[in-house]
Protein backbone atom coordinates (compact mmCIF):
# COMPACT_ATOMS: atom_id res chain seq x y z
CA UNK A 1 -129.04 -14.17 -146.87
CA UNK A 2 -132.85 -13.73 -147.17
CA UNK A 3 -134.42 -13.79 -150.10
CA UNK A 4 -137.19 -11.78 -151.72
CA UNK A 5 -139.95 -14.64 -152.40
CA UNK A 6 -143.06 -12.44 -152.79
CA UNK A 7 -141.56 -9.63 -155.39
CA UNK A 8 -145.50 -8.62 -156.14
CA UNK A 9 -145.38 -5.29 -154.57
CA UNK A 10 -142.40 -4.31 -156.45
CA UNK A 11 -144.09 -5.65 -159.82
CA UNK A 12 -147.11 -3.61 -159.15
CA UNK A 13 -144.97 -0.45 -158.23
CA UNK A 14 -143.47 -1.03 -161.58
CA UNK A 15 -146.50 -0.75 -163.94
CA UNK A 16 -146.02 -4.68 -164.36
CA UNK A 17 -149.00 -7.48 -163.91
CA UNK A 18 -149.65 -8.93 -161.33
CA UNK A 19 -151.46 -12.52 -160.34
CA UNK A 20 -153.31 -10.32 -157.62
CA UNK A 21 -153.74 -7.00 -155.88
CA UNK A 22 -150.38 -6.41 -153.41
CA UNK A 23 -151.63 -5.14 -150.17
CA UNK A 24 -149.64 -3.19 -147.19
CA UNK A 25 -150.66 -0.68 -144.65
CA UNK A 26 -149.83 2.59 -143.57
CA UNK A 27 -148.66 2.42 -140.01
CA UNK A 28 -149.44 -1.46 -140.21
CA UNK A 29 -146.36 -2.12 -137.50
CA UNK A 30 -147.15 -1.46 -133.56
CA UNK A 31 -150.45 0.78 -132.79
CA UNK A 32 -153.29 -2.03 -132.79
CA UNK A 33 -151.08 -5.00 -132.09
CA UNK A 34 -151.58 -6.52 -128.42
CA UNK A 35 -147.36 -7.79 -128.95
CA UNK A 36 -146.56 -4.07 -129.50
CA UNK A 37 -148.46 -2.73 -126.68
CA UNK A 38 -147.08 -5.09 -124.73
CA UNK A 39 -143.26 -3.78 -125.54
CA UNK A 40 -144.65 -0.27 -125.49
CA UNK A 41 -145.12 -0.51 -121.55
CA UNK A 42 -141.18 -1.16 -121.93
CA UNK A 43 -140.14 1.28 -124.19
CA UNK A 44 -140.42 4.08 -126.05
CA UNK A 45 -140.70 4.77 -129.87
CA UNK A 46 -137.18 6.20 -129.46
CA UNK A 47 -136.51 3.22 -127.05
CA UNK A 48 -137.69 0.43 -129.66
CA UNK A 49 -135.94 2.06 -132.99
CA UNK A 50 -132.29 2.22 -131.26
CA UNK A 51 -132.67 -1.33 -130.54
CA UNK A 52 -132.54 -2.90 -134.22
CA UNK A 53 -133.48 -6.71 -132.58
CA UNK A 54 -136.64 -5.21 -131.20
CA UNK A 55 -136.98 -2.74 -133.60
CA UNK A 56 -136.79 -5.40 -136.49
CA UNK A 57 -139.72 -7.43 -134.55
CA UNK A 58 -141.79 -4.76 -134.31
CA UNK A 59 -141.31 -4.28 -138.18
CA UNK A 60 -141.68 -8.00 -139.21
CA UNK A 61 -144.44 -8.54 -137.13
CA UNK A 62 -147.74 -7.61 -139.45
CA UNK A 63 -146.09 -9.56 -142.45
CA UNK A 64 -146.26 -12.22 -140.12
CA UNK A 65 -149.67 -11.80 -138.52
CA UNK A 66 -151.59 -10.54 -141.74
CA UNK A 67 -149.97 -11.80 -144.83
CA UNK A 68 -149.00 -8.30 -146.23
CA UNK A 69 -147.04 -7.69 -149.15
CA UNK A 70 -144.52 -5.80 -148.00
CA UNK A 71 -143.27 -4.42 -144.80
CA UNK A 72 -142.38 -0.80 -143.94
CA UNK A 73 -139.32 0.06 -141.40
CA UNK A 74 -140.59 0.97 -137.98
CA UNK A 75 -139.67 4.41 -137.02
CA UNK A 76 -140.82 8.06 -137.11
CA UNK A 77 -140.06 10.86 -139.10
CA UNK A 78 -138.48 12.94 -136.64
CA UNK A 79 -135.63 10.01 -136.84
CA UNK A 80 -132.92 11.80 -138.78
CA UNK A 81 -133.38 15.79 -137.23
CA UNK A 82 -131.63 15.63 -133.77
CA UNK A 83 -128.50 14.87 -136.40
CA UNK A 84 -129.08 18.21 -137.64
CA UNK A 85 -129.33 19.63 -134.20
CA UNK A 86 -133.47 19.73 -133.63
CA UNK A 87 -134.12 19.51 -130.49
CA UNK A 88 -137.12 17.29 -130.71
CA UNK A 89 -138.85 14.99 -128.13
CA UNK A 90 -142.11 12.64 -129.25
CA UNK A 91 -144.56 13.25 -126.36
CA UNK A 92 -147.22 10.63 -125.40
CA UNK A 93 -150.80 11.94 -127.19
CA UNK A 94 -148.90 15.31 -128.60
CA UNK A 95 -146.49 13.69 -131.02
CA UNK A 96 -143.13 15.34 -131.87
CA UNK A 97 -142.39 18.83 -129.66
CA UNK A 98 -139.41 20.98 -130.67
CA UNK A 99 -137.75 23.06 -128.22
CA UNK A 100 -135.41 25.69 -130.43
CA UNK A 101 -138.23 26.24 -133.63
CA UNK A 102 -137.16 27.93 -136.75
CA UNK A 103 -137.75 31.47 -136.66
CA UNK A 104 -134.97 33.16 -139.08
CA UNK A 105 -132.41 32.68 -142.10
CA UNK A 106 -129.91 32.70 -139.16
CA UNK A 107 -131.86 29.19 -137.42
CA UNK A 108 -132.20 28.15 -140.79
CA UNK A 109 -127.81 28.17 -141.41
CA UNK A 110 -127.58 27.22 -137.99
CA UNK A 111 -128.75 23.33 -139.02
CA UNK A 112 -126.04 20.78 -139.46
CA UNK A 113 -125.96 18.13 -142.03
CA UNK A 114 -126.54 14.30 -141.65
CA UNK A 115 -123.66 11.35 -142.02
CA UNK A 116 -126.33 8.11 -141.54
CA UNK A 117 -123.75 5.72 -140.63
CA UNK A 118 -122.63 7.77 -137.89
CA UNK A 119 -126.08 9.83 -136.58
CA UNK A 120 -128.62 6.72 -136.99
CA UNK A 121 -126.62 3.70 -137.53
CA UNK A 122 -128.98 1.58 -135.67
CA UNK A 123 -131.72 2.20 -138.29
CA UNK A 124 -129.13 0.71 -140.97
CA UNK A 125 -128.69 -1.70 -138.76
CA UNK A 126 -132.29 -2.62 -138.65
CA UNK A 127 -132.76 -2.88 -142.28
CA UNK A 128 -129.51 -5.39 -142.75
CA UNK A 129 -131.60 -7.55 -139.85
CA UNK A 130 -134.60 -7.86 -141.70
CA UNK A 131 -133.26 -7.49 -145.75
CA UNK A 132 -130.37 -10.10 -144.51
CA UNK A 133 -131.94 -12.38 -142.79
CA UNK A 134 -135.18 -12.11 -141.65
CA UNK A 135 -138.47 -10.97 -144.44
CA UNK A 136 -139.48 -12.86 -147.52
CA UNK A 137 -141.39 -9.40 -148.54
CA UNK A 138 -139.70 -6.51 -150.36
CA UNK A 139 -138.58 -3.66 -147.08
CA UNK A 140 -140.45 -0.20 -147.84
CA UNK A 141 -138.11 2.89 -146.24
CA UNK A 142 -138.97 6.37 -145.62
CA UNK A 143 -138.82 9.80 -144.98
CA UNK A 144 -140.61 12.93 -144.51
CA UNK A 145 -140.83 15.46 -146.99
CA UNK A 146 -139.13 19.15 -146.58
CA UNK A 147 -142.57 20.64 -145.78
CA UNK A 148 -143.73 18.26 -143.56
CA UNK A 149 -140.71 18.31 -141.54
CA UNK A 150 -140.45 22.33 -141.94
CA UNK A 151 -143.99 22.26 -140.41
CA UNK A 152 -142.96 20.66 -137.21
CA UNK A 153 -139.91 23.00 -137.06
CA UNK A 154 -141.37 25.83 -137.36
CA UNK A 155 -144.03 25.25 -135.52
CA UNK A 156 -142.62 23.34 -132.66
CA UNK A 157 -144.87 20.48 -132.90
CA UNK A 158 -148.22 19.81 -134.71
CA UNK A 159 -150.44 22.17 -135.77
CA UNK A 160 -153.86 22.32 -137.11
CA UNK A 161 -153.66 24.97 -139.89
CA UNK A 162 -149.77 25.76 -140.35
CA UNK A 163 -150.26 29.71 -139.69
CA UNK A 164 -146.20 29.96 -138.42
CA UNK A 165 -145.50 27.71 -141.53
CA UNK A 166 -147.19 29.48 -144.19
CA UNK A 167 -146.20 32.49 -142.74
CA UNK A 168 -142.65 32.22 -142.52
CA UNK A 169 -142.78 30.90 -146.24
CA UNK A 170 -144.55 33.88 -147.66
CA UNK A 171 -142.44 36.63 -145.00
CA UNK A 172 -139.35 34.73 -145.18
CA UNK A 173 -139.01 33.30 -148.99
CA UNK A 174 -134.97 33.48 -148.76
CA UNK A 175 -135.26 31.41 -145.54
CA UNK A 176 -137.91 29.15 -146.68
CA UNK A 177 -136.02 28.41 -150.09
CA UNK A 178 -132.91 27.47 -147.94
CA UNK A 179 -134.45 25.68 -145.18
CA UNK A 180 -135.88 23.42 -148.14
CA UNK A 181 -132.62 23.25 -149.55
CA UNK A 182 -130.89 21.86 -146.11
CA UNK A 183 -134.09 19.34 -145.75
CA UNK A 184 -133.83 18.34 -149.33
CA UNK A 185 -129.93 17.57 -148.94
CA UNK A 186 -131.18 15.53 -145.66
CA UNK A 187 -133.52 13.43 -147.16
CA UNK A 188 -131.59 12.53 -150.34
CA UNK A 189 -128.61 11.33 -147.64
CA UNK A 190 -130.79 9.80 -145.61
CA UNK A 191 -132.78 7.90 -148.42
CA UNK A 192 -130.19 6.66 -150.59
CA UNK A 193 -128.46 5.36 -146.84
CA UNK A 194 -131.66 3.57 -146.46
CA UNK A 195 -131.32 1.68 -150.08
CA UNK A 196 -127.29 1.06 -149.30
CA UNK A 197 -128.45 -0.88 -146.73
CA UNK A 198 -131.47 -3.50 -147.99
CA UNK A 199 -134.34 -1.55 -148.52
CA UNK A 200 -135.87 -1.69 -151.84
CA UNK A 201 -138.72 1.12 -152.27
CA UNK A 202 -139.03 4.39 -150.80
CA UNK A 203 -142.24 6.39 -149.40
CA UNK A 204 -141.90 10.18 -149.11
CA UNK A 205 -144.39 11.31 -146.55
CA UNK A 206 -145.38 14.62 -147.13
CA UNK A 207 -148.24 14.40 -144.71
CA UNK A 208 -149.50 17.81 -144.70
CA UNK A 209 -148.61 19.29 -147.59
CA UNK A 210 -152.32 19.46 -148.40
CA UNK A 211 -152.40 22.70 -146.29
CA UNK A 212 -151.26 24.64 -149.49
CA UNK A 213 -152.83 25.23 -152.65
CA UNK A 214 -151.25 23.93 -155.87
CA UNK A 215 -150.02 27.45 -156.96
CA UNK A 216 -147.99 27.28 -153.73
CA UNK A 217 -146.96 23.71 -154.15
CA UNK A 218 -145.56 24.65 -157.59
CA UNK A 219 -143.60 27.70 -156.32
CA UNK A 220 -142.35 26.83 -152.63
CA UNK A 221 -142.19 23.16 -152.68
CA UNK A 222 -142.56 20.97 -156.09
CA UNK A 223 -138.35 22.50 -157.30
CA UNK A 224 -137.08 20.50 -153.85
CA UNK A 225 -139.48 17.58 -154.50
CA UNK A 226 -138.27 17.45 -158.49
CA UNK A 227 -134.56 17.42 -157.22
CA UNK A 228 -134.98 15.06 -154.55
CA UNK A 229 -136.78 12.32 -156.56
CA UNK A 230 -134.17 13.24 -159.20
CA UNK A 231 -131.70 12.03 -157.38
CA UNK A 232 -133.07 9.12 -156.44
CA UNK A 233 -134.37 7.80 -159.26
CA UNK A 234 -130.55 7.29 -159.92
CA UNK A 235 -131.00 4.51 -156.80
CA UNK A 236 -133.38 2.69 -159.29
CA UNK A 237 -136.03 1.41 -156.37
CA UNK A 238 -139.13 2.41 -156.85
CA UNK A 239 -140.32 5.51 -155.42
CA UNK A 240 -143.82 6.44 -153.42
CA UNK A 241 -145.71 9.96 -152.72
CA UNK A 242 -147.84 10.31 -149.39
CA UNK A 243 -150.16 12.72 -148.31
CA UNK A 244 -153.31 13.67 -146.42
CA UNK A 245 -156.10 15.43 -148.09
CA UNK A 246 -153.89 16.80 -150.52
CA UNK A 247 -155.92 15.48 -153.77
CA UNK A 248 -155.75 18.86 -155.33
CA UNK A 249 -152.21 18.30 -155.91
CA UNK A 250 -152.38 14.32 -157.04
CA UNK A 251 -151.49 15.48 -160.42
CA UNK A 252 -148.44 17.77 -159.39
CA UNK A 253 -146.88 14.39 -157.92
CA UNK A 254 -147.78 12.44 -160.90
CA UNK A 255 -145.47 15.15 -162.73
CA UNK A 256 -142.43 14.08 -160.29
CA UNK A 257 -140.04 11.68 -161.48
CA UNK A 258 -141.62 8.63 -159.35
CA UNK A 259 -143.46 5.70 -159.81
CA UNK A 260 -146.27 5.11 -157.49
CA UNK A 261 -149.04 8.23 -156.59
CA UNK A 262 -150.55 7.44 -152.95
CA UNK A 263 -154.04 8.88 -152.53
CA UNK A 264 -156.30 9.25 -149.52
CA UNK A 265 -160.32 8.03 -149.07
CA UNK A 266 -160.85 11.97 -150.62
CA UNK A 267 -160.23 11.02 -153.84
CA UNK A 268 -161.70 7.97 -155.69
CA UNK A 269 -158.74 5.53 -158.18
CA UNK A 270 -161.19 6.02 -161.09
CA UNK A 271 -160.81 9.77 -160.97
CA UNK A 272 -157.02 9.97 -160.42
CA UNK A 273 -157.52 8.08 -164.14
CA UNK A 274 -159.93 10.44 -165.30
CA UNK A 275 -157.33 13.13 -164.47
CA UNK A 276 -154.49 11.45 -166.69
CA UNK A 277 -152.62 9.67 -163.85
CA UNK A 278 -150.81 7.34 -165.39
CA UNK A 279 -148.61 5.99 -162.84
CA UNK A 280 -149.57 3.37 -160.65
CA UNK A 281 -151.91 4.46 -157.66
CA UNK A 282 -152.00 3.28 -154.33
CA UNK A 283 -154.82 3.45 -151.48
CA UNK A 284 -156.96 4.34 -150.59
CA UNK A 285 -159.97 2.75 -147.93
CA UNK A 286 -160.70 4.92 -144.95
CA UNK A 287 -158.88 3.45 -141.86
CA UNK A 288 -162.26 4.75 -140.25
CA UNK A 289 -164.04 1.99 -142.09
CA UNK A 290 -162.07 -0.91 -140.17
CA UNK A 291 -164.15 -0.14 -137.35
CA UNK A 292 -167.58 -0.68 -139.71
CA UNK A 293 -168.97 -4.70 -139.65
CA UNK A 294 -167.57 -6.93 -142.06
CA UNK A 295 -169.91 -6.82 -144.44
CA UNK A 296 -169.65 -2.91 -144.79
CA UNK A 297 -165.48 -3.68 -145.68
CA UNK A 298 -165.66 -6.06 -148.01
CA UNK A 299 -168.15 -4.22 -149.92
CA UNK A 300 -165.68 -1.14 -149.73
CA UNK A 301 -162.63 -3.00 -150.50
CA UNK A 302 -164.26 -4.26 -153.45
CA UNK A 303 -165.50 -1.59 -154.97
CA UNK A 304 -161.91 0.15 -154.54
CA UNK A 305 -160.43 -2.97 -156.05
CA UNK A 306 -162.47 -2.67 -159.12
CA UNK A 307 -161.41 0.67 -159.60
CA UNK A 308 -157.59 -0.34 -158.74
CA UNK A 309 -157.57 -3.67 -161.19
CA UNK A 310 -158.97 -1.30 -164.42
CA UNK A 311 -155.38 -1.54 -165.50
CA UNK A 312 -151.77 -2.60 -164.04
CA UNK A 313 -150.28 -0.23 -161.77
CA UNK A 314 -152.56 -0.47 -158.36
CA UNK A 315 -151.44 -1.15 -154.82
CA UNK A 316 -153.68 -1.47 -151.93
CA UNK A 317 -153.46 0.23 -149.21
CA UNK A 318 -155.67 2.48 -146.48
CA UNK A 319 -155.73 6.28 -147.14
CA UNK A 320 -154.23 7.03 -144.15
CA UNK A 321 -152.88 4.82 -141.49
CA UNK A 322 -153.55 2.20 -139.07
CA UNK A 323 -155.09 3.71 -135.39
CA UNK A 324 -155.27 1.51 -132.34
CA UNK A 325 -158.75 0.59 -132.06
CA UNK A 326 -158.64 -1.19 -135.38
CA UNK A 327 -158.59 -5.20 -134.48
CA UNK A 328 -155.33 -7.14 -136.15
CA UNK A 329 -157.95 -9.78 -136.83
CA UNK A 330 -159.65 -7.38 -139.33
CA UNK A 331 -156.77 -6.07 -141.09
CA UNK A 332 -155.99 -10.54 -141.49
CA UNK A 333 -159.02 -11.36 -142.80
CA UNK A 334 -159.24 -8.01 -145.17
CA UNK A 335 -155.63 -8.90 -146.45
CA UNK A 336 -156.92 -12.27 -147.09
CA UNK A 337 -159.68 -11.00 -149.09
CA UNK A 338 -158.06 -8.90 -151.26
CA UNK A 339 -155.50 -11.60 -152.45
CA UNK A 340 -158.21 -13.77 -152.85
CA UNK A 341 -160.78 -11.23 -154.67
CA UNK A 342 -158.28 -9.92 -156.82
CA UNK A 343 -156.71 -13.30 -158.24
CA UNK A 344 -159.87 -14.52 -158.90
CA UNK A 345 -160.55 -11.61 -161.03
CA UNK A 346 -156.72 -11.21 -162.63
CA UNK A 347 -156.70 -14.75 -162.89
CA UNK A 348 -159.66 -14.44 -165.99
């Protein structure tokens, strides 16, 4: 059986103290690693997560290289819809494309539900590779949130300003309500499936959520969001929030019943404080700024680390994710720093 050696990201996830500053990344497995690449000529994201071996490398792989904290399951969030009968395909430089969108209540009672150990049993399988025997870190699993998943489905793949979405949600409120309802019941399946099986915190993605305004939020989206982390609070892992430029609605999530509040470059740690979250934070250094020199990081890192270490309760992490240009030598030697920056400052 493996065993959990480094527990620090789950302290700091907590509220607890910590000897230093835990550190993952967003999208920190695959993208700027020459290993990945290499299997990518191979196979396919679809490819690589049915094969839990591979898929667990791919996953392990930046604890290894980088020293991270924790490590975060490879896969996308399209995983669990096919179960549900999406007919979705990730296309090189697009990103997920659905063929039969979401147009009416009808589509919307159409969907099917999800049984994990029968639909994606090779993602459970994954985990029990790397919880069982393989990481010393804590596993983080995931899922996208009912908007962000809505988004693609109504849409049929990404957008840039959700016009289809938005619409359908202020034309089609009966629809909208229970197409949240059926993604809610997903992701609370598919979640707690995740935990059954080794993983021991949970991110929600809700990746562009920021696309609404918090009156919005409050009305068409924060009741599923209260009943899914409802229910999994029960699960007693802790429990993350993710979004892009959705600082307007920092506070709304800090409301939820979770534990940690992930925030992008958009919106410094010292003013999610000054706005009375609590909770512990988690971010937030532009992934654009891993291209800058060295000197230009560290300086940046720091400063967010003196905001983070003000009190317990801070994870690092980028305020979005990884992108391929980024050098795995960078993201080494910044992981390095902020262990060693932080404990020397904790340490007093």
């Amino acid at each position: 059986m493996s065993k959990i050696i480094n527990d620090t990201f789950l302290k700091a996830a907590r509220g607890e103290k910590t000897d230093y500053v835990p550190v993952w990344y967003m999208r920190q497995a695959g993208r700027s690693q020459p290993e990945y690449r290499e299997i990518k000529e191979k196979y396919s994201l679809f490819e690589i997560t049915h094969q839990p071996e591979l898929c667990a490398y791919v996953t392990r792989l930046p604890v290894e290289q980088y020293g991270v904290d924790a490590a975060i399951l490879y896969k996308d969030i399209m995983t669990p819809l096919p179960a549900m009968g999406v007919d979705v395909e990730i296309k090189s430089g697009i990103g997920p494309v659905i063929s039969n969108p979401v147009k009416s209540l009808a589509d919307v009672e159409s969907l099917g539900t999800i049984n994990p150990e029968s639909d994606i049993p090779y993602v459970l399988d994954t985990i029990k590779l790397l919880t069982e025997e393989q990481l010393s870190v804590p596993l983080i699993g995931f899922s996208g949130a009912p908007f962000t998943l809505a988004s693609y489905m109504i849409e049929g793949g990404p957008s840039k300003n959700y016009n289809k979405t938005k619409a359908f949600m202020y034309a089609q409120p009966e629809a909208w309500f229970a197409l949240m309802d059926k993604l809610g019941d997903m992701v609370i399946t598919y979640v707690k499936s995740q935990i059954k099986a080794g993983v021991k915190a949970i991110q929600i993605f809700d990746s562009w959520v920021g696309a609404l305004n918090v009156q919005d939020y409050r009305t068409f989206i924060k009741p599923v969001m209260n009943r899914i982390f409802s229910e999994l609070k029960k699960e007693n892992v802790p429990l993350i929030m993710f979004g892009v430029g959705a600082s307007h609605l920092a506070m709304e999530w800090h409301e939820l019943p979770l534990d940690v509040v992930g925030l992008d470059w958009r919106l410094q740690i010292s003013e999610a404080r000054e706005l009375g979250i609590q909770k512990t934070v988690m971010g937030n250094l532009d992934p654009a700024i891993l291209l800058a020199p060295w000197e230009v990081i560290e300086e940046k890192a720091k400063a967010i680390l003196d905001q983070g270490m003000v009190q317990p309760g801070y994870i690092f992490n980028l305020g979005h994710g990884v992108f391929p240009s980024v050098n795995p030598e960078t993201l080494k030697k910044l992981t390095a720093f902020i262990h060693e920056y932080s404990a020397s400052k904790l340490g007093k």
